[in-house]
Protein backbone atom coordinates (compact mmCIF):
# COMPACT_ATOMS: atom_id res chain seq x y z
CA UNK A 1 8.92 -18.50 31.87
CA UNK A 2 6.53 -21.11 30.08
CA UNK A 3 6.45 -20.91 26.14
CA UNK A 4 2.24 -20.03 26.25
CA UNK A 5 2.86 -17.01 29.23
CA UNK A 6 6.00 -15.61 26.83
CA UNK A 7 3.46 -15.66 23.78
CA UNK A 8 1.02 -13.59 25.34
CA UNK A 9 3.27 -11.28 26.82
CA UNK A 10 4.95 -10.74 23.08
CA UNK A 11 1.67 -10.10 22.24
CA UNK A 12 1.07 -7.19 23.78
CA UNK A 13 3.05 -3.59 23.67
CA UNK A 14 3.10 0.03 24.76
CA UNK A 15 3.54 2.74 23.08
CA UNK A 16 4.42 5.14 26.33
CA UNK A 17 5.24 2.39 28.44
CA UNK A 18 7.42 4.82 31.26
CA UNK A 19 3.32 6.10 31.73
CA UNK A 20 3.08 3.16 34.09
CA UNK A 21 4.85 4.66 36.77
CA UNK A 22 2.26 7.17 37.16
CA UNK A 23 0.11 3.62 38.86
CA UNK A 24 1.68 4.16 42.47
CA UNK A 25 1.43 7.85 42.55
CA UNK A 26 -2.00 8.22 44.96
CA UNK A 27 -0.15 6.12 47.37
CA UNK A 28 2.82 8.04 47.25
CA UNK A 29 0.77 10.78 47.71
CA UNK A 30 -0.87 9.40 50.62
CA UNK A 31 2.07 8.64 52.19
CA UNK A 32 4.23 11.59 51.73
CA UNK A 33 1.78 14.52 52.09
CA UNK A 34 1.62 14.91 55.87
CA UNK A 35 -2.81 14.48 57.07
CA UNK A 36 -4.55 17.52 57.86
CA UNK A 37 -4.30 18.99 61.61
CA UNK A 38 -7.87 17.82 63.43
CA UNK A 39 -9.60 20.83 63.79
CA UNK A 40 -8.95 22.00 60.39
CA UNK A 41 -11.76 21.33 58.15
CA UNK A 42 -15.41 22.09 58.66
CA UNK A 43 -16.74 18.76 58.99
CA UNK A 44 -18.62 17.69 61.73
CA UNK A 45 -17.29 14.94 64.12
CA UNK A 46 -20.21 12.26 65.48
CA UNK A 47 -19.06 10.14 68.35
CA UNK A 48 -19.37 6.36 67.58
CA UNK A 49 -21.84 6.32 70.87
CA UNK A 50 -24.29 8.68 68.78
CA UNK A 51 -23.88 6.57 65.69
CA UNK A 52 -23.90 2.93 66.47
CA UNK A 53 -24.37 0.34 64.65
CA UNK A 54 -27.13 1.22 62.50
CA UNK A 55 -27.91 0.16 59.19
CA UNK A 56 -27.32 3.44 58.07
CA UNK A 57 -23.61 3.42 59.45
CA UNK A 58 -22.75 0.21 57.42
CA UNK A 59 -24.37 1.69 54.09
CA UNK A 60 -22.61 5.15 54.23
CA UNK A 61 -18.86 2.87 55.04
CA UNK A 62 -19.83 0.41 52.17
CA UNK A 63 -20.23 3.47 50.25
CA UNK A 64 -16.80 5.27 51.02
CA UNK A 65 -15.38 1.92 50.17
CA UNK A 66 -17.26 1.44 46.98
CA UNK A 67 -15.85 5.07 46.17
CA UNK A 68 -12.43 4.21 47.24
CA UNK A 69 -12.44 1.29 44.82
CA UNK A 70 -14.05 3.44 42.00
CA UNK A 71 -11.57 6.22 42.66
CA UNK A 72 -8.57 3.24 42.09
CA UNK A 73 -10.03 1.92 39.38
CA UNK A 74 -10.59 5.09 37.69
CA UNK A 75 -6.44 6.26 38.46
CA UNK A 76 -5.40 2.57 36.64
CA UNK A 77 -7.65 2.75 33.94
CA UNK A 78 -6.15 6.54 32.66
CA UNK A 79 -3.15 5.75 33.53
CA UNK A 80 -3.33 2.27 31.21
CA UNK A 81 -5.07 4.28 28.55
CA UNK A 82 -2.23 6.67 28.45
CA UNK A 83 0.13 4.42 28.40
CA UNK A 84 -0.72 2.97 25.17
CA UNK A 85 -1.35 -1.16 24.78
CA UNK A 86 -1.44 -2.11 21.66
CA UNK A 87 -2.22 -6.14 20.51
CA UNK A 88 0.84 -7.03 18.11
CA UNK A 89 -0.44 -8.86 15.30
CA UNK A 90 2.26 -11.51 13.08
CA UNK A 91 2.79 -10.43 9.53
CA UNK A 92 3.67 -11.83 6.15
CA UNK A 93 7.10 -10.88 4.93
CA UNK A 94 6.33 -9.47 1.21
CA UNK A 95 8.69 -9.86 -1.54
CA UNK A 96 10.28 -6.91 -2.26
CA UNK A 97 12.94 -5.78 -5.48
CA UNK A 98 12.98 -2.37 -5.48
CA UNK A 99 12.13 -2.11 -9.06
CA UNK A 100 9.67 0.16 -10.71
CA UNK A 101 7.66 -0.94 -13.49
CA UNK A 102 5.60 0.63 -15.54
CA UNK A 103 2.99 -0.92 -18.12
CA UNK A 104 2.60 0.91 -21.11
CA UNK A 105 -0.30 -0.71 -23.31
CA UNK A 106 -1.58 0.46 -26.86
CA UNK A 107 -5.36 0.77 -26.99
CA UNK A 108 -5.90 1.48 -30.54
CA UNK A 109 -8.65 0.06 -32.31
CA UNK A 110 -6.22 -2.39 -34.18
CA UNK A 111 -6.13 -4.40 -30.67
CA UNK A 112 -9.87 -5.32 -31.34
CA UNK A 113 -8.91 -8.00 -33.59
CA UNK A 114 -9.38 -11.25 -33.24
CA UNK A 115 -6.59 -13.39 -33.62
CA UNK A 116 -5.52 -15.07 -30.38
CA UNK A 117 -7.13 -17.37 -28.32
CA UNK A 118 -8.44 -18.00 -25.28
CA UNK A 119 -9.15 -21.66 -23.56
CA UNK A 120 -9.90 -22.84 -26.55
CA UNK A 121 -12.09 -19.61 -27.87
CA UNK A 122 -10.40 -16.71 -30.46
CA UNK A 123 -10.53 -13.56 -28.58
CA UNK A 124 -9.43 -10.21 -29.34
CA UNK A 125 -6.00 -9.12 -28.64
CA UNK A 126 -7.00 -6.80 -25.86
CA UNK A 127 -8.71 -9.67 -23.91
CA UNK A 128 -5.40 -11.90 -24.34
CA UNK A 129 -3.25 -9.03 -22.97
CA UNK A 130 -5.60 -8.36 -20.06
CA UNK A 131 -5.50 -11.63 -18.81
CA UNK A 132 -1.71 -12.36 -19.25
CA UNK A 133 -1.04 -8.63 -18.17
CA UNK A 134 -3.04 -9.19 -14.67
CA UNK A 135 -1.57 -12.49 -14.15
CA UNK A 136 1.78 -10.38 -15.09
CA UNK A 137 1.17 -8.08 -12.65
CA UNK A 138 0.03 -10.21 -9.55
CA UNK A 139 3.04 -12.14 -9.19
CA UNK A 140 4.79 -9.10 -9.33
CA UNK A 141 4.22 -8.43 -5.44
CA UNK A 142 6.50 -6.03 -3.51
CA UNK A 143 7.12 -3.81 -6.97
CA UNK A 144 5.68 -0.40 -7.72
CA UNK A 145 3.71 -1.30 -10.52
CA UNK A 146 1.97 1.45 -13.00
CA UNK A 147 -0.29 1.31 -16.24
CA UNK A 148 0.12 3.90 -18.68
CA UNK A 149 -2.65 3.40 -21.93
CA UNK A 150 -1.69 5.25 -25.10
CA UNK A 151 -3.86 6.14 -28.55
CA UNK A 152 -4.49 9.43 -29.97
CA UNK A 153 -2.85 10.12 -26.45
CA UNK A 154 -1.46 8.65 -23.33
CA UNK A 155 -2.99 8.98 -20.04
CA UNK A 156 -2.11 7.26 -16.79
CA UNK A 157 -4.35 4.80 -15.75
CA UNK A 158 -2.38 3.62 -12.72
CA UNK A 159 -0.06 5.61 -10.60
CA UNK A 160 3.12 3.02 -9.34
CA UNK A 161 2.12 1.51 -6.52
CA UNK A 162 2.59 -1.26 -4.32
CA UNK A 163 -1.16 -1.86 -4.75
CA UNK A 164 -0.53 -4.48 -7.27
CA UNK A 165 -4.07 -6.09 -7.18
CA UNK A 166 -5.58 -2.60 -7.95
CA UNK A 167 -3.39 -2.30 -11.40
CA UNK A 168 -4.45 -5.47 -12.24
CA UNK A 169 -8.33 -4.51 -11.85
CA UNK A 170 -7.69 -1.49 -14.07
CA UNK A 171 -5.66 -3.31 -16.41
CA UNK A 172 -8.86 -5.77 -16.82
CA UNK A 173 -10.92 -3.14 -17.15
CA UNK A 174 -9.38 -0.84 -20.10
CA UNK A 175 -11.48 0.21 -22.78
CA UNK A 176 -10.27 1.14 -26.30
CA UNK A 177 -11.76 4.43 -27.63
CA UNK A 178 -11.55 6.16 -24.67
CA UNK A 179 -8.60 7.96 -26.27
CA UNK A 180 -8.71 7.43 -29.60
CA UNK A 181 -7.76 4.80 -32.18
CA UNK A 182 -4.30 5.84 -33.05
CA UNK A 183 -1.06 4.81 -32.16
CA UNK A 184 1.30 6.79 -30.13
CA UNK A 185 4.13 4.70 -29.15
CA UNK A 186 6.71 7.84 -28.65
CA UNK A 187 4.07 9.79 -26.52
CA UNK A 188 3.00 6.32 -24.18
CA UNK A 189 6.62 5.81 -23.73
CA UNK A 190 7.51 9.55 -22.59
CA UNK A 191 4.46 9.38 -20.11
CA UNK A 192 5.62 6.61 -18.88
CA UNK A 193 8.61 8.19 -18.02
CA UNK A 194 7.78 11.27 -17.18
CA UNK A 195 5.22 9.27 -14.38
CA UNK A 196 8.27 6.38 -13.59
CA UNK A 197 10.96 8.91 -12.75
CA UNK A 198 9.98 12.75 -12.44
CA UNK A 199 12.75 13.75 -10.39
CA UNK A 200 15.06 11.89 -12.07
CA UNK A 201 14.26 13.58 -15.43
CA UNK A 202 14.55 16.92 -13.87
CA UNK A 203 17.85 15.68 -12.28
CA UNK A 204 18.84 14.55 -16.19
CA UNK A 205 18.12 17.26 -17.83
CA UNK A 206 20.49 19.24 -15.30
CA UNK A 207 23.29 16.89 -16.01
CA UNK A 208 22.37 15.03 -12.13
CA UNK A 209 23.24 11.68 -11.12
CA UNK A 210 21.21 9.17 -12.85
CA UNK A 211 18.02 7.44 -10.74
CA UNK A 212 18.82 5.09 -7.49
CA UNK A 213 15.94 2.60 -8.04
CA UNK A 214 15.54 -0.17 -10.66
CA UNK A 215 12.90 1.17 -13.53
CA UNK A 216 11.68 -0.39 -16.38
CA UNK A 217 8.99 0.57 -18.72
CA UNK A 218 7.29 -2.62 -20.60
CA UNK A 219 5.55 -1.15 -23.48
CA UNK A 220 2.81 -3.33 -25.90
CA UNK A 221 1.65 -2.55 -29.52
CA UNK A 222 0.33 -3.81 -32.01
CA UNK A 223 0.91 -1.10 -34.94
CA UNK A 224 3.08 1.66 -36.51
CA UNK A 225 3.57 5.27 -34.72
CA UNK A 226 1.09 7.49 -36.38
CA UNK A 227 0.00 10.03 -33.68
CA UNK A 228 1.75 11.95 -30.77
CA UNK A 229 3.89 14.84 -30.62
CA UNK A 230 7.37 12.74 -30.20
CA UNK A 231 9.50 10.39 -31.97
CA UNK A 232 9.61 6.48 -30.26
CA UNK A 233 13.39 6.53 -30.66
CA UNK A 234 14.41 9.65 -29.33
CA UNK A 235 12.32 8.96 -26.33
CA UNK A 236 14.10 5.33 -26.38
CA UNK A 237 17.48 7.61 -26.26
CA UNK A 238 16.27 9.58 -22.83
CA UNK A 239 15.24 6.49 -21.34
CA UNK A 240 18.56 5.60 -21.81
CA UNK A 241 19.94 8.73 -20.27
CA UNK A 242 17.73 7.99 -17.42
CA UNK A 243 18.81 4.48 -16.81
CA UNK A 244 14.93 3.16 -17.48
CA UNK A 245 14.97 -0.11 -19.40
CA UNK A 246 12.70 -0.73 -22.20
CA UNK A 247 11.20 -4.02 -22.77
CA UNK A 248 9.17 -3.84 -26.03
CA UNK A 249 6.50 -6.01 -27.30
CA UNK A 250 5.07 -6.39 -31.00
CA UNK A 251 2.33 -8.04 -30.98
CA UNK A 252 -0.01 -9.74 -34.25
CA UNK A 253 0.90 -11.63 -36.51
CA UNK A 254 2.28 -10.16 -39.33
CA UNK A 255 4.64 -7.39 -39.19
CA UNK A 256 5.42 -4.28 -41.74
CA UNK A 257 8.75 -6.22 -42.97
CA UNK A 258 6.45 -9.58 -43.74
CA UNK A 259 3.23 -7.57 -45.42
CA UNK A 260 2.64 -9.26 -48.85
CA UNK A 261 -1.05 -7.85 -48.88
CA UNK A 262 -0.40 -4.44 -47.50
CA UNK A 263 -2.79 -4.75 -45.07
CA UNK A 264 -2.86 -1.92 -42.95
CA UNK A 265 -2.08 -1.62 -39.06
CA UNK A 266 0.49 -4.17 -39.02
CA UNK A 267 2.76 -4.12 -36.15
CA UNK A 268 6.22 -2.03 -36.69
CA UNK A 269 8.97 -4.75 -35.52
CA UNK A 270 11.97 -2.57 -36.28
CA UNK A 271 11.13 0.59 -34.51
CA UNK A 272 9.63 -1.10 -31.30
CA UNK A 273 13.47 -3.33 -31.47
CA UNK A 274 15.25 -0.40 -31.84
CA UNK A 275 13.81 1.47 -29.19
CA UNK A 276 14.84 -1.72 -26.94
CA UNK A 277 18.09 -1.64 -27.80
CA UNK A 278 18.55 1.88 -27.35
CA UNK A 279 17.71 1.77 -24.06
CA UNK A 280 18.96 -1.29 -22.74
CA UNK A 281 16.52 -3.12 -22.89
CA UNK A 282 15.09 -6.24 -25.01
CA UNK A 283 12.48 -6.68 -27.47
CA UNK A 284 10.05 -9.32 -28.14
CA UNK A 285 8.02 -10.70 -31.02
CA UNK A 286 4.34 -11.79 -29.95
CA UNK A 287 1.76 -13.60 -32.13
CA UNK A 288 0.09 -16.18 -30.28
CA UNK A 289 -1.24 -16.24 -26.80
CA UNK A 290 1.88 -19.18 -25.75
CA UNK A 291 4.21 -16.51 -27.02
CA UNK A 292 2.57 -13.91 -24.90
CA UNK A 293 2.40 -15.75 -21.86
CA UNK A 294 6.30 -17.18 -22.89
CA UNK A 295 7.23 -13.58 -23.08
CA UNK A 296 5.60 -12.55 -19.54
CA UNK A 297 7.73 -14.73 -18.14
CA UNK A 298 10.70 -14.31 -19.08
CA UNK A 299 10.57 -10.76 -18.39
CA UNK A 300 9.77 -11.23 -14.77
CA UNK A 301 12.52 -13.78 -14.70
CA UNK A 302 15.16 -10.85 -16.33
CA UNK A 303 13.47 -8.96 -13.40
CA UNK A 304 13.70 -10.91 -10.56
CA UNK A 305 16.25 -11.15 -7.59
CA UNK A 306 13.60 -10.66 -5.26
CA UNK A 307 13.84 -11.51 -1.75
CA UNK A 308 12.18 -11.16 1.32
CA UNK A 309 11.56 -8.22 3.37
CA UNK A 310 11.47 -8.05 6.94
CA UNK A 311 8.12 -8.16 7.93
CA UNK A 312 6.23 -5.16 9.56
CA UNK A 313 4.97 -5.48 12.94
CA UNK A 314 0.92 -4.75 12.71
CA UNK A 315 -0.19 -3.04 16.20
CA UNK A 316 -4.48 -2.38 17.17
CA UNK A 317 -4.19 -0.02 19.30
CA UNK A 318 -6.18 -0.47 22.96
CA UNK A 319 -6.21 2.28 24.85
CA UNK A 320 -10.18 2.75 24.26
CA UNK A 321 -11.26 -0.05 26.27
CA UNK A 322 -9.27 1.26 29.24
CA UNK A 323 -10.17 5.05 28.50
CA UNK A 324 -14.13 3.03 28.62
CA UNK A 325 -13.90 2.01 31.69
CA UNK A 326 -12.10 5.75 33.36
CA UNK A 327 -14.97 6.96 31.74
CA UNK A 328 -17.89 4.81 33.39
CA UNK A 329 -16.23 5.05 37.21
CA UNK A 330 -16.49 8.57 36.64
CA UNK A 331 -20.06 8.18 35.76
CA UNK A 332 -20.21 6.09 38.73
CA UNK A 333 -18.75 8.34 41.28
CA UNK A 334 -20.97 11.02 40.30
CA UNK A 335 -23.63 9.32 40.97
CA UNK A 336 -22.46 7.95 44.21
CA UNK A 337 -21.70 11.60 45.18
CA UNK A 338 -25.54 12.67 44.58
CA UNK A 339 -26.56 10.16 46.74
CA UNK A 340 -24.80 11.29 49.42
């Protein structure tokens, strides 16, 4: 078979394909069911001699014929639509991991400061994380991504999703004030995994097997715990229990340890590293934008391994075009008939 005619045929599918065999059923039909005895019907019988060849005569046989063909057409077009074709269309394999990953970002008013920069222009720290975060989360395709935003309290901005463009957009478009000006690092961190894992916590807390799926939580701030209703490290503790790895990230530049002016929302570098290492995971000192974009990644390089998937087969479905035309010969018969 030439290359181009096995192309187009791969092009094309069914999804009832054994419908087909309905095509030759009118001639079976015809063939098997004996013809009714003369005599039987009520039609009247003209003999040719009466008839002739009149105009008339050739316009009511190129009618039967035109009905005959109609009546064909009509069978193979229902029996095509019920068949099913559908046009197969190629697809991009996506990467996948099977890692979920959830983005837990502190929008207190400490992260309107500005102290990092941004193509040459100081920007506030919010407007440095957005644009490393998005970038973060773009090349992150084929992972359920999430965005959980924390203050006074925690809300989920993003369900996990494969939709990684669509965290992105919300990630670029967080507000701070919208809940509060606070900082509750335990309560961002238990949302997080209350949203990352919810059967798995039930499972935990009823001494279950731990989760199948890679999760990781990658939480952001830029202060001390001073709201919420939980401690940061105990929650660290049942993310351990969980198997969810925390990556934590202080960001500013100065840090509660190193605070010779007691200035006040200074990020807390000990608790945010000791919530990594309870759980697994690995923290991260930020103060510039380089060591924000350094730190992005290396934590999609710890979470890589990614490979491809097998790509999805995308099918349009054609059966309408076929139904179409079923649907116009029986327009057309009808009409033929009221002519008659």
């Amino acid at each position: 078979m030439p290359a181009w005619l096995t192309a187009l045929v791969s092009a094309f599918d069914f999804a009832s394909p054994l419908a087909l065999l309905l095509l030759p059923l009118p001639l079976l039909a015809a063939r098997l069911i004996p013809p009714e005895k003369e005599g039987g019907s009520g039609a009247l019988r003209v003999p040719p001699s009466l008839v002739g060849d009149t105009e008339s005569a050739r316009s009511i046989a190129a009618r039967g014929k035109r009905r005959l063909w109609l009546t064909g057409t009509l069978w193979a077009a229902l029996v095509v639509a019920l068949s099913g074709p559908r046009l197969v269309l190629p697809a991009t394999a996506l990467p996948a991991s099977g890692r979920e990953i959830i983005l837990a970002l502190d929008l207190s008013g400490s992260m309107e400061r500005r102290d990092f920069t941004l193509d040459g222009e100081t920007v506030s720290r919010l407007a440095a994380v957005k644009r490393v975060g998005a970038d973060f989360i773009r090349r992150r395709a084929g992972d359920r991504i999430g965005l959980v935003e924390f203050a006074d309290q925690a809300f989920v901005a993003a369900a996990p999703t494969f939709d990684t463009a669509s965290v992105a957009r919300t990630l670029e478009e967080a507000t701070i004030g919208l809940v509060g000006r606070s900082t509750g690092i335990g309560d961002g961190l238990g949302l997080a995994l209350k949203r990352l894992a919810p059967a798995q916590v039930a499972s935990a807390e009823g001494g279950g097997p731990p989760p199948s799926r890679d999760k990781v939580v990658v939480l952001l701030s830029d202060g001390a715990n001073n709201a919420g209703q939980t401690a940061p490290k105990d929650v660290a503790q049942l993310a351990k229990e969980l198997g969810v790895r925390v990556y934590t990230i202080a960001l500013g530049p100065i840090d509660m340890a190193d605070n010779p002016n007691n200035e006040q929302d200074v990020v807390d570098v000990e608790t945010l590293r000791a919530m990594a290492e309870a759980s697994g995971g690995r923290a991260f000192r930020v103060k510039t934008t380089d060591d924000l974009e350094s730190v992005a990644a290396a934590i999609d390089e710890l979470e890589g391994g990614r490979a491809q998937a097998p790509p999805l087969p995308l099918r349009r479905d054609l059966w309408p075009w076929p139904a179409a035309l079923a649907f116009l010969c029986a327009c057309a018969l009808l009409a033929t008939r009221r002519r008659l």
